[in-house]
Protein backbone atom coordinates (compact mmCIF):
# COMPACT_ATOMS: atom_id res chain seq x y z
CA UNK A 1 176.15 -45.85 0.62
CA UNK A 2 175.83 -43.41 -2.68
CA UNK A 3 174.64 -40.61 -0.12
CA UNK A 4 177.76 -40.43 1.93
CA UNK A 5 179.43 -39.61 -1.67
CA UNK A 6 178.31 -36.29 -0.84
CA UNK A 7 179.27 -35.82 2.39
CA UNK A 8 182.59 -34.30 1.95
CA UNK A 9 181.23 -31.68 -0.69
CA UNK A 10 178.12 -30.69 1.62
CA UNK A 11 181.00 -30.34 4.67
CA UNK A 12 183.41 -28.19 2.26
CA UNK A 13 180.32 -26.17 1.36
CA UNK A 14 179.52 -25.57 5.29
CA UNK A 15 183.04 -24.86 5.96
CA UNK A 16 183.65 -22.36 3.41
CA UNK A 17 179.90 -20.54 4.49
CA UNK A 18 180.83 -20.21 8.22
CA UNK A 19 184.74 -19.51 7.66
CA UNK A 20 185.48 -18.53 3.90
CA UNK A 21 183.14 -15.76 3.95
CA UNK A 22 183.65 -13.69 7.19
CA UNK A 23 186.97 -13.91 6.64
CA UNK A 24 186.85 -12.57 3.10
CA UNK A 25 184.70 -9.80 4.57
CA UNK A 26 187.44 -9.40 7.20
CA UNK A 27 189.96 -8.65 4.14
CA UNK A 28 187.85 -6.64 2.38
CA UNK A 29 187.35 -4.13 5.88
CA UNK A 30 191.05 -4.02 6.05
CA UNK A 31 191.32 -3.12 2.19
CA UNK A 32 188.50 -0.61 1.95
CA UNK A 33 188.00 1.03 5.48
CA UNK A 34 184.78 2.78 4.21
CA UNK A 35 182.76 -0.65 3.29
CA UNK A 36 180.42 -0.30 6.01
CA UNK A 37 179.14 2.78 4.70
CA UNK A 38 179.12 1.18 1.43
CA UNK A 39 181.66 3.21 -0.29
CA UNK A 40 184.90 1.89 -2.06
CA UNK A 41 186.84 4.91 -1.49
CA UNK A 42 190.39 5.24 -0.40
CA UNK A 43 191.83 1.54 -0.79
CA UNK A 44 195.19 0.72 1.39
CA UNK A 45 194.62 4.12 2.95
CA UNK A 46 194.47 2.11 6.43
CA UNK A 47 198.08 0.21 5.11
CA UNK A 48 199.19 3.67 4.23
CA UNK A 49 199.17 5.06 7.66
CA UNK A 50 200.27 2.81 9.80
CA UNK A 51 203.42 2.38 7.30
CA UNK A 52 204.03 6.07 8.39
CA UNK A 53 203.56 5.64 12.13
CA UNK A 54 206.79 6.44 13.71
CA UNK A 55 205.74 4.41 16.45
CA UNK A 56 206.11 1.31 14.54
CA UNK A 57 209.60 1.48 13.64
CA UNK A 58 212.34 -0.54 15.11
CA UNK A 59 213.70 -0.47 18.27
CA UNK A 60 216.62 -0.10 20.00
CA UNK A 61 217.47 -3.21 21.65
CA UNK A 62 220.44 -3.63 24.32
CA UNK A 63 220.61 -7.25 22.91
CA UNK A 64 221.25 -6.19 19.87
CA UNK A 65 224.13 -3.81 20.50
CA UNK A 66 221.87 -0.25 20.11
């Protein structure tokens, strides 16, 4: 019975290897577009514009009285 003591830790240890870490490397694309080319440059700069795009702003909704 002392092996199953383990268990849990080896199962959090898988978990965070097949989820934890592509997801980290998901964040860190969306922070610094350039990563693939193995660059740090420009951080937020893919925030930055779609903040600006016009296209994102709210609409006019009849529901809402606009």
């Amino acid at each position: 019975m002392r092996g199953f003591a383990l268990l849990p830790l080896i199962t959090v240890a898988i978990l965070f290897v097949l989820v934890g870490i592509p997801v980290i490397f998901v964040v860190l694309q969306a922070v610094f577009p350039a990563l693939g080319e193995g660059s740090i440059r420009d951080p937020m700069s893919a925030f930055i514009a779609v903040a600006q795009d016009p296209r994102l702003g709210p609409e006019e909704s009849p529901a809402m009285g606009g």
